[in-house]
Each structure stands twice: as C-alpha cells, then as structure tokens.
C-alpha atoms as a PDB file:
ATOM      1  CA  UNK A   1      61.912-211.098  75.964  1.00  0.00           C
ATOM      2  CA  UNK A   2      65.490-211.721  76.455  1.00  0.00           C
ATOM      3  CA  UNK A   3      65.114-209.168  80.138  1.00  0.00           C
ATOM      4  CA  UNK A   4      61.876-210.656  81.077  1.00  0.00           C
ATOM      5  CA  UNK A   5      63.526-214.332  80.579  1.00  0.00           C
ATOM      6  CA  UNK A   6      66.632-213.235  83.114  1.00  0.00           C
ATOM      7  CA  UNK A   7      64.522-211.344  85.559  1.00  0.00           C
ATOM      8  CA  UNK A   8      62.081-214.677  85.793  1.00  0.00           C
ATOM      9  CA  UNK A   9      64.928-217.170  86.086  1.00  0.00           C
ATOM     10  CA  UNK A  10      67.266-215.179  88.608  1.00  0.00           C
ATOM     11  CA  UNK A  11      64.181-213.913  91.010  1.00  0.00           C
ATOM     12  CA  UNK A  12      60.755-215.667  89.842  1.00  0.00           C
ATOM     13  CA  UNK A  13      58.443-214.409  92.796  1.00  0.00           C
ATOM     14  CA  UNK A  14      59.645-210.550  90.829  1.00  0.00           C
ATOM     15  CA  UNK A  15      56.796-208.337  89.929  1.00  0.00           C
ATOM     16  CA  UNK A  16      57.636-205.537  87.064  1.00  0.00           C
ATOM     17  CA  UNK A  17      55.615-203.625  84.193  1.00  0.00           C
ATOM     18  CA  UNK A  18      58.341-201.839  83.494  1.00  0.00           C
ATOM     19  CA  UNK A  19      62.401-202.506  81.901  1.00  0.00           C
ATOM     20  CA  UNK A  20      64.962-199.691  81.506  1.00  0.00           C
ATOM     21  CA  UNK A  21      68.003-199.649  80.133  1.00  0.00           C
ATOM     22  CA  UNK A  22      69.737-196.602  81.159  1.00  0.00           C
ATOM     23  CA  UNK A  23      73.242-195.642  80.873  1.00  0.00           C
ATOM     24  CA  UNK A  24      74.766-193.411  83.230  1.00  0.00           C
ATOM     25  CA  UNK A  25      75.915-189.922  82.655  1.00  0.00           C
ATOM     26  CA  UNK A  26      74.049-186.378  82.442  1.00  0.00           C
ATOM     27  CA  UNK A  27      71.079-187.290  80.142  1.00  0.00           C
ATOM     28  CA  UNK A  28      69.831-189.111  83.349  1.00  0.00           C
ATOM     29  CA  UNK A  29      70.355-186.990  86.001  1.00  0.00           C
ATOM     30  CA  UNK A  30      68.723-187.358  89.630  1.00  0.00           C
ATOM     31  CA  UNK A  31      65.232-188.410  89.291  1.00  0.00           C
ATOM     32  CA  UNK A  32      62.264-189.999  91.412  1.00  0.00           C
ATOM     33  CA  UNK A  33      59.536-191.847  90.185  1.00  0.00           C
ATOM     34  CA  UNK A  34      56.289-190.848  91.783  1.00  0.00           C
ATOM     35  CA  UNK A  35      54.353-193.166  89.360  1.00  0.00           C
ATOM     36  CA  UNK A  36      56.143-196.684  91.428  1.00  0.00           C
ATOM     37  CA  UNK A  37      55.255-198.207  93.893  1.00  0.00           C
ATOM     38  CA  UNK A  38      56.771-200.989  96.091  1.00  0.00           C
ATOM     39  CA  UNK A  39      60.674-202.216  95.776  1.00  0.00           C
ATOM     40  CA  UNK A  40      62.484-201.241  92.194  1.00  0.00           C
ATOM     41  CA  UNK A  41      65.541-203.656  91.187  1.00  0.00           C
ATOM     42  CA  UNK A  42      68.345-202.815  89.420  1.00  0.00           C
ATOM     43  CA  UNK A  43      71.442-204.536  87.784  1.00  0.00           C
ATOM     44  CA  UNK A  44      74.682-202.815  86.513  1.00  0.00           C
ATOM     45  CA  UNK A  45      75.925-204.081  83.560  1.00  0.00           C
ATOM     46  CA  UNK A  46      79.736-202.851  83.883  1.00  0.00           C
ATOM     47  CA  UNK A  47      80.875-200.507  86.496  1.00  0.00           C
ATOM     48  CA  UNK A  48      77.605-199.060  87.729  1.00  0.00           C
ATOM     49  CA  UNK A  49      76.817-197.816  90.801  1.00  0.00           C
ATOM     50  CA  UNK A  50      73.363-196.427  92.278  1.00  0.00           C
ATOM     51  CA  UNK A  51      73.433-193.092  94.263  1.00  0.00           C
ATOM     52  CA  UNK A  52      70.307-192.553  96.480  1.00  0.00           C
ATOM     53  CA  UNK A  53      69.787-190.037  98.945  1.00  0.00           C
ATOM     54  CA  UNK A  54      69.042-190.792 102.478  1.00  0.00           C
ATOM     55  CA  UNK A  55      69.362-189.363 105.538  1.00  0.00           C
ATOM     56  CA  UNK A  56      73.036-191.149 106.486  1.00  0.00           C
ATOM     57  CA  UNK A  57      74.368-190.978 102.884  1.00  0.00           C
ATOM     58  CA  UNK A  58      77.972-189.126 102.692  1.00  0.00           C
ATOM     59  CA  UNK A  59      78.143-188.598  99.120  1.00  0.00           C
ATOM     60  CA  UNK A  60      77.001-185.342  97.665  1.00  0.00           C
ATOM     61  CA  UNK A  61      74.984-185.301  94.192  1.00  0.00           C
ATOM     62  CA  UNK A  62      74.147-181.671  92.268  1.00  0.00           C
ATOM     63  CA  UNK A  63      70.268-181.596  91.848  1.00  0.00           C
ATOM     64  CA  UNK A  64      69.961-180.047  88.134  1.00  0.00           C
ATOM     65  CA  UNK A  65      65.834-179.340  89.021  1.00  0.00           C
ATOM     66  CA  UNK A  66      63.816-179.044  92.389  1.00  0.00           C
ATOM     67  CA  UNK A  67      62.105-181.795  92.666  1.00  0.00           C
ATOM     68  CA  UNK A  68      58.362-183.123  93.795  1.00  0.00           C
ATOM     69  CA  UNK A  69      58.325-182.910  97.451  1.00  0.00           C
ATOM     70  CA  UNK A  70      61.647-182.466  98.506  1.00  0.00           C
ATOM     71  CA  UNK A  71      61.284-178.958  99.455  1.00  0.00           C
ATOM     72  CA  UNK A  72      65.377-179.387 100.275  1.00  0.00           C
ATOM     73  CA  UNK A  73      66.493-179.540  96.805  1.00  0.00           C
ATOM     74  CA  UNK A  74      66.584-176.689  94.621  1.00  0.00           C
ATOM     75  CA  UNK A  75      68.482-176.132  91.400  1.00  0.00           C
ATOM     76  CA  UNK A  76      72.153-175.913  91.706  1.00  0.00           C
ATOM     77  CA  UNK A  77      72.319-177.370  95.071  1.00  0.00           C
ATOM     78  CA  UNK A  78      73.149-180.672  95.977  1.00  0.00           C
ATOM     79  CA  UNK A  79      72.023-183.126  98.586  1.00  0.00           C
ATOM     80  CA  UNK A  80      73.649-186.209 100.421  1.00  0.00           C
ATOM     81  CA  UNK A  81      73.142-190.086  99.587  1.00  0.00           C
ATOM     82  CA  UNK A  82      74.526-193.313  99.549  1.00  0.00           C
ATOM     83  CA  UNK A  83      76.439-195.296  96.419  1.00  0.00           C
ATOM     84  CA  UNK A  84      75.589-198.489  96.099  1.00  0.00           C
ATOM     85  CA  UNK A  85      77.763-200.794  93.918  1.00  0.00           C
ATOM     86  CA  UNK A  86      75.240-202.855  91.409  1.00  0.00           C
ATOM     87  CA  UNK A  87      77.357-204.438  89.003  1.00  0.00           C
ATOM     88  CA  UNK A  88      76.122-207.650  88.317  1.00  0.00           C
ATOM     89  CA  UNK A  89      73.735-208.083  90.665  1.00  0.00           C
ATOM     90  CA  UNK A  90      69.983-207.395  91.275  1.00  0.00           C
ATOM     91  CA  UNK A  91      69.535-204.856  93.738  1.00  0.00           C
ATOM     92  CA  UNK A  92      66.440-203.720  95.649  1.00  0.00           C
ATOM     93  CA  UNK A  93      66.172-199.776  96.086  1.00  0.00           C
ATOM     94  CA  UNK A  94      62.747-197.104  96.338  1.00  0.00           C
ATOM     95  CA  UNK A  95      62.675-195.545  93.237  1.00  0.00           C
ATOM     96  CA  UNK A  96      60.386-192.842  94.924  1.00  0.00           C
ATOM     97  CA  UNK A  97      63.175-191.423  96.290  1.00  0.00           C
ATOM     98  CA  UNK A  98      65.761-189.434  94.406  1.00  0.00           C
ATOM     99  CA  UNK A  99      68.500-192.006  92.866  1.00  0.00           C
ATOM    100  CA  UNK A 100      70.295-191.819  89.707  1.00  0.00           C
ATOM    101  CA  UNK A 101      72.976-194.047  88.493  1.00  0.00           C
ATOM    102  CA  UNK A 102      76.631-193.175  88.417  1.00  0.00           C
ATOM    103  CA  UNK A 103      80.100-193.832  87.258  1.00  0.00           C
ATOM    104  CA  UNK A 104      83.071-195.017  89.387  1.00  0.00           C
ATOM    105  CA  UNK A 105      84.624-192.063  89.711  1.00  0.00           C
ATOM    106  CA  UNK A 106      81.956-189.466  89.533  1.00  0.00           C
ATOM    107  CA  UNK A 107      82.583-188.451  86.191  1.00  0.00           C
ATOM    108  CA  UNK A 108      79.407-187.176  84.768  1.00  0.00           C
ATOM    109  CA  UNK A 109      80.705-188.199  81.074  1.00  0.00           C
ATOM    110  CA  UNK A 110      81.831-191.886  82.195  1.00  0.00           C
ATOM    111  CA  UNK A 111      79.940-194.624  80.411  1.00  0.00           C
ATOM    112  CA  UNK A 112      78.346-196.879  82.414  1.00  0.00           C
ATOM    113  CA  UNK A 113      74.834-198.727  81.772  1.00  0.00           C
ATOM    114  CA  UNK A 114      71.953-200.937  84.066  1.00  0.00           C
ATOM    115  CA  UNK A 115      69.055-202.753  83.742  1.00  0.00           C
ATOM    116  CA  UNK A 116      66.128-201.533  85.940  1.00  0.00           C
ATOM    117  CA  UNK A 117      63.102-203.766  86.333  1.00  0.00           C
ATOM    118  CA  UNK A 118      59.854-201.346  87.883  1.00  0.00           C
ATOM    119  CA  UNK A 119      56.966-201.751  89.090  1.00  0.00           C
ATOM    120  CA  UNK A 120      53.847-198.955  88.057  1.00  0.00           C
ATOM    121  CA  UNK A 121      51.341-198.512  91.191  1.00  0.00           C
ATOM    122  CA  UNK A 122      48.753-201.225  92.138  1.00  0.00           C
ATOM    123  CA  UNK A 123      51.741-203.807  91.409  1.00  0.00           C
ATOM    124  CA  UNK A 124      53.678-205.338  94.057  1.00  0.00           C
ATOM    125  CA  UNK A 125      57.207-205.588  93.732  1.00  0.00           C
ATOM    126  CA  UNK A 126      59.170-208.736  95.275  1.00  0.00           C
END
C-alpha cells in the first residue's frame, strides 16, 4: 500500500499491475519482459543504476542465457547498452528490451536495490 501510495502521489496519471523490489546483483541477471507492455518505471533506492541495451549503448553486459528474440545474444557473450543512473528518481525505460539493474562499479556482488512499477499487456503505462 505504502508503493502504490508513492507511485500515486509522485506521478498520478501512472498505470501499473505490477511492483518489484529487486536488488541488484547476479540473482537478477539480464532479463526482458515479453509479458509488458507500454513504458516500465523504475526508482533506485541507493546507488542503482539501470543497464539497457540499445543500439548506441557503450557499456558491455555478459548475457548468462540467449534470450527471446535477440538472435545476437547467446550464452557467455555479452552485448552493448546504456547505464542509466536511477537513484531517487522515477525513470521511464521498455522493459521488453533486455535491462537489468546494476551496481556503481560493476560489481556483480554490490548491493544495490529499486522499485519497479509494471505494467502487464492491455494496460497503458504513463
């Protein structure tokens, strides 16, 4: 109730089914969500930074799996994105790309957490 009440107040035209908390680190490595749809926001709660991967991104990111449709990523390889920091404030991002969140640093082990507020298909996002 406590997420639902900050996500109203800060951005009240915000449509979301789903809440994460996620911390950073290997348990949540690069991942897409094929089950979204429209704009995903997410908030770091300390240091947290998002990595997506797009086509201008300079940052490399090891792909543990190949995933869904991105016939360029295969296990053990790694593909180029974009850090974004998100600490302490909402940010907009597709989650149907791959993204993960990451430490300052790049330390797999660092702790770092965020909120992420989703949207499941058939609901708009802001």
């Amino acid at each position: 109730r406590v997420l639902v009440a900050f996500a109203s107040h800060r951005m009240p035209t915000l449509k979301f089914t789903t809440i994460s908390v996620t911390r950073c680190g290997e348990s949540y490595p690069v991942c897409m969500d094929a089950g979204r749809d429209g704009v995903s926001w997410v908030m770091g709660l300390d240091a947290a930074q998002l990595w997506v991967m797009d086509s201008h991104g300079e940052v490399p990111m090891p792909i543990p799996a190949v995933l869904q449709g991105r016939p360029e990523s295969c296990r053990g390889s790694s593909v180029l994105g974009t850090l974004h920091n998100i600490q302490g404030q909402l940010v907009p991002f597709d989650a149907s790309l791959p993204h993960c969140l990451w430490a300052p640093g790049g330390a797999a082990g660092d702790s770092c957490a965020a909120v992420c507020f989703y949207s499941r298909r058939g609901v708009s996002g802001a």
